[in-house]
Protein backbone atom coordinates (compact mmCIF):
# COMPACT_ATOMS: atom_id res chain seq x y z
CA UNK A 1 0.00 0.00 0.00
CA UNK A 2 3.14 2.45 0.89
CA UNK A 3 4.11 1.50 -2.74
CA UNK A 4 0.94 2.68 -4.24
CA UNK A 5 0.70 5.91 -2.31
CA UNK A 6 4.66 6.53 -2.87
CA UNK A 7 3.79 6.35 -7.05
CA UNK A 8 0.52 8.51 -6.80
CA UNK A 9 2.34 11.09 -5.02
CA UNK A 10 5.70 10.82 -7.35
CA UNK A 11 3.23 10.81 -10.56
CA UNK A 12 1.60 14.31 -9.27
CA UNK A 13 5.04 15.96 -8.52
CA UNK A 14 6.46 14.87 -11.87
CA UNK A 15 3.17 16.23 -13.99
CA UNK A 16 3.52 19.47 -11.71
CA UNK A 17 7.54 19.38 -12.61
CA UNK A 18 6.76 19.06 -16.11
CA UNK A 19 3.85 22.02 -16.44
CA UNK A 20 6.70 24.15 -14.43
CA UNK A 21 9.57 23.34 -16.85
CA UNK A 22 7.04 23.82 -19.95
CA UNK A 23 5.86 27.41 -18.86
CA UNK A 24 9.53 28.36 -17.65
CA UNK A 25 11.15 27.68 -20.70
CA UNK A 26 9.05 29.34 -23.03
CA UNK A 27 6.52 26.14 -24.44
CA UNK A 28 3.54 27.51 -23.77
CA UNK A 29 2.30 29.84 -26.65
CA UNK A 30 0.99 33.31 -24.35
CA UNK A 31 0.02 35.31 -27.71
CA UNK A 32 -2.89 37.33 -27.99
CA UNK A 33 -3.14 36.35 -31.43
CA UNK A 34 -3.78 32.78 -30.49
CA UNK A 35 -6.24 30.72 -29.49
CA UNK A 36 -5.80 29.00 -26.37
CA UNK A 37 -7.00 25.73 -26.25
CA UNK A 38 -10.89 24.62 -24.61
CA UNK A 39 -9.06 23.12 -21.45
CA UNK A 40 -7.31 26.80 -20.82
CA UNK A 41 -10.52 28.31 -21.49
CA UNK A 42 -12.73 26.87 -19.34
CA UNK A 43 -10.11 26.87 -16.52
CA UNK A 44 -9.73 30.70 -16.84
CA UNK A 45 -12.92 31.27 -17.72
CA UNK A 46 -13.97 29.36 -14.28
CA UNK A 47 -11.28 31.18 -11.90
CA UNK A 48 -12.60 34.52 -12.89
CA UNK A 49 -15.99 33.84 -12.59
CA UNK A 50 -15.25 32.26 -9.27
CA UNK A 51 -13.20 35.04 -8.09
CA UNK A 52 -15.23 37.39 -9.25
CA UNK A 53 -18.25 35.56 -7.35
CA UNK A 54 -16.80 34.77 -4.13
CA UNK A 55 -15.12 39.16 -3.92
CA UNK A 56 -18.40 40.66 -5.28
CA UNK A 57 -20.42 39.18 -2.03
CA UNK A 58 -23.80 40.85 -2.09
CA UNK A 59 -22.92 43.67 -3.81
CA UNK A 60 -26.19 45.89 -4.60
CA UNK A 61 -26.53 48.70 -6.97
CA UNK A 62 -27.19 52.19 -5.22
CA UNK A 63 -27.59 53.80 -8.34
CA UNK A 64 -31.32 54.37 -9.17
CA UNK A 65 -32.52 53.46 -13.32
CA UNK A 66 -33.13 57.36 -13.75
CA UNK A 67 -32.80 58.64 -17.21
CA UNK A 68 -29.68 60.70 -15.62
CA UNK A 69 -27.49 57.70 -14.61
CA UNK A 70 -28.41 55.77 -17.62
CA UNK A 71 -27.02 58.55 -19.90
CA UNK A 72 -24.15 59.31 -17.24
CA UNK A 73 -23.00 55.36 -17.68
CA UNK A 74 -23.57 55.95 -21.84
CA UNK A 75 -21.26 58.86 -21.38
CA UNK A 76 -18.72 57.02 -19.52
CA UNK A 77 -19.10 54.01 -21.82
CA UNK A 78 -18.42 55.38 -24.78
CA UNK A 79 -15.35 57.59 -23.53
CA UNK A 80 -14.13 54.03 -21.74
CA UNK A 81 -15.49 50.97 -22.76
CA UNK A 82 -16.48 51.53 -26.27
CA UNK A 83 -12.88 51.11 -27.94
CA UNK A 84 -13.20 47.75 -27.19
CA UNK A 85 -16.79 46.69 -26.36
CA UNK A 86 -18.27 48.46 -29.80
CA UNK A 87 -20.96 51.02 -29.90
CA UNK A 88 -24.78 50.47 -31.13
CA UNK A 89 -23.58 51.24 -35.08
CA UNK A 90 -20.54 49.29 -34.39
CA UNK A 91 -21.17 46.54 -31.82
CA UNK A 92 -17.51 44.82 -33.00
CA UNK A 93 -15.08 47.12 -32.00
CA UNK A 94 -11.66 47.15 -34.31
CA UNK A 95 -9.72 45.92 -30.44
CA UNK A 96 -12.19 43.30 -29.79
CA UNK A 97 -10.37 40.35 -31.71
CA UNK A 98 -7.15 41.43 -30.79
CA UNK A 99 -7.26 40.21 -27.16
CA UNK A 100 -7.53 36.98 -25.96
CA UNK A 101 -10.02 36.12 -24.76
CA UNK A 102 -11.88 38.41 -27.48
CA UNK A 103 -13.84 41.72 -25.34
CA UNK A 104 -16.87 40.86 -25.31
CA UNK A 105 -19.32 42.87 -27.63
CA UNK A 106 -21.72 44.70 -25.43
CA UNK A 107 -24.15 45.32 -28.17
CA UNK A 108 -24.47 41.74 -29.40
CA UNK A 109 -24.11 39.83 -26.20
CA UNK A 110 -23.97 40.89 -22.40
CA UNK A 111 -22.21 38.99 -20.40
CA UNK A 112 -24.01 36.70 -17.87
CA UNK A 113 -23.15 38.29 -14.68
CA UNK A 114 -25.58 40.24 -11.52
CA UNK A 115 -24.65 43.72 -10.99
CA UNK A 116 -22.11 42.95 -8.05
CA UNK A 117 -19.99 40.66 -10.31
CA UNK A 118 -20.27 44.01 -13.29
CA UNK A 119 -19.24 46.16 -10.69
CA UNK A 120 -16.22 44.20 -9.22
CA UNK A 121 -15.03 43.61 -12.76
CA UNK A 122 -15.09 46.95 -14.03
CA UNK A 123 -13.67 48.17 -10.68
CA UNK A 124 -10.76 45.46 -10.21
CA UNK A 125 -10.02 44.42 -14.43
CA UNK A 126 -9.06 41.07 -15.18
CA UNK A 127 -5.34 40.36 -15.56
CA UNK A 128 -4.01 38.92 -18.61
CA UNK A 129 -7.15 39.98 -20.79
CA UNK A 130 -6.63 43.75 -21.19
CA UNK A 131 -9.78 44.37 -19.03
CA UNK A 132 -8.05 47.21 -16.97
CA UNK A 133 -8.70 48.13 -13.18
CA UNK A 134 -11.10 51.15 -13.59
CA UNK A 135 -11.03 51.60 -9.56
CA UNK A 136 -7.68 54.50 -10.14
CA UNK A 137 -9.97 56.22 -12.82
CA UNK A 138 -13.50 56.25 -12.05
CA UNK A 139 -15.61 56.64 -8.95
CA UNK A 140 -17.72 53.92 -7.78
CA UNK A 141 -20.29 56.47 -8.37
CA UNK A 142 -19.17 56.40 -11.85
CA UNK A 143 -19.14 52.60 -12.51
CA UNK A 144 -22.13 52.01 -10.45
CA UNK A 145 -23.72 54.21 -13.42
CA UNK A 146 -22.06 52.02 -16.01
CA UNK A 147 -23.57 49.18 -14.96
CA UNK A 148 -26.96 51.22 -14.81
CA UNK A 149 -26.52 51.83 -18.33
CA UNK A 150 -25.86 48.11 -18.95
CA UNK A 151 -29.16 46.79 -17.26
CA UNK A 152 -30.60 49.34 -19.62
CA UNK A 153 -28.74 49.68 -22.94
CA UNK A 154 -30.82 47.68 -24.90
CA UNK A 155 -33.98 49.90 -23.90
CA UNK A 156 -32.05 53.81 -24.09
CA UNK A 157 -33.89 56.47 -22.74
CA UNK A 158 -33.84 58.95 -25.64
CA UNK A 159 -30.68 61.16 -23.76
CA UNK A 160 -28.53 58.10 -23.70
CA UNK A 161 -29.12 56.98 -27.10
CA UNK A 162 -28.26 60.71 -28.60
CA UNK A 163 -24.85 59.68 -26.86
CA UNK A 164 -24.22 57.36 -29.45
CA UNK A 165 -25.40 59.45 -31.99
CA UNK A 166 -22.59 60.54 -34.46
CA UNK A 167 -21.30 63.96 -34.36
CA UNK A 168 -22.09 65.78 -37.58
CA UNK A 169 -19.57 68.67 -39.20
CA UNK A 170 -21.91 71.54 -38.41
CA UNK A 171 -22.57 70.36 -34.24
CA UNK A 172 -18.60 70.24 -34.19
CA UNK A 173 -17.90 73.73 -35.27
CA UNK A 174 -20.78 75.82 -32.83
């Protein structure tokens, strides 16, 4: 039985010696401009929605639905966000493919997550994704009304959709 338990515990050490001399010496492909494969996926993909899960708690918005905050988190969007997430006439931004994971595309396809999750993301970013910590640049005033404007982007009150709106020659020049 020692035997037994001696190999199990030599086989684990020598798979965890091998992933260590694979990822120190450079065998692991880290570019952006490739795919990783469905086993690194769904292990990242996992971790940050369990991190992001068990640091968001019960996280609540304070942030009332008022036409105000929705157009304040439009605002703050598009001067953000948009670059990568894509705007109404453009909902795939010219970043989005370039990262890897892809950004998400906020106009095709919100992401699955309650508002405390939202706000914890946007706040803290996501390393190795290009999702930046917002928490040095915005209030949490700020990205509370971000994710306001994400509960309600697919139903703009008429003030946050003339965000998106594009700016014509004869509005830039008054």
């Amino acid at each position: 039985m020692r035997g037994f338990l001696f190999g199990i515990f030599f086989g684990v050490v020598a798979i965890l010696a091998a992933g260590y001399f694979l990822l120190e010496h450079g065998y692991v492909d880290f570019g952006a401009d490739r795919k990783p494969g469905p086993t690194e996926s769904k292990i990242a993909m996992g971790a940050v929605d369990a991190w992001s899960d068990r640091n968001s708690g019960e996280l609540k918005n304070p942030v009332a639905a008022s036409d105000d905050n929705v157009t304040a988190g439009a605002t703050i969007y598009l001067s953000h966000c948009a670059g990568c997430h894509g705007v109404p006439s453009n909902p795939e931004s010219q970043f989005q493919r370039s990262f890897y994971p892809p950004a998400p595309g906020f106009f095709r396809e919100m992401p699955d997550m309650d508002d405390g999750n939202t706000f914890y993301v946007i706040k803290r970013g996501i390393r190795w994704t290009g999702m930046p910590a917002w928490d040095s640049s915005l209030s949490d005033q700020q990205i509370w009304q971000v994710v306001v404007f994400f509960d309600n982007m697919h139903k703009l009150p008429p003030a946050a959709a003339k965000v998106f709106e594009p700016v014509t020659q004869g509005a830039a020049t008054k």
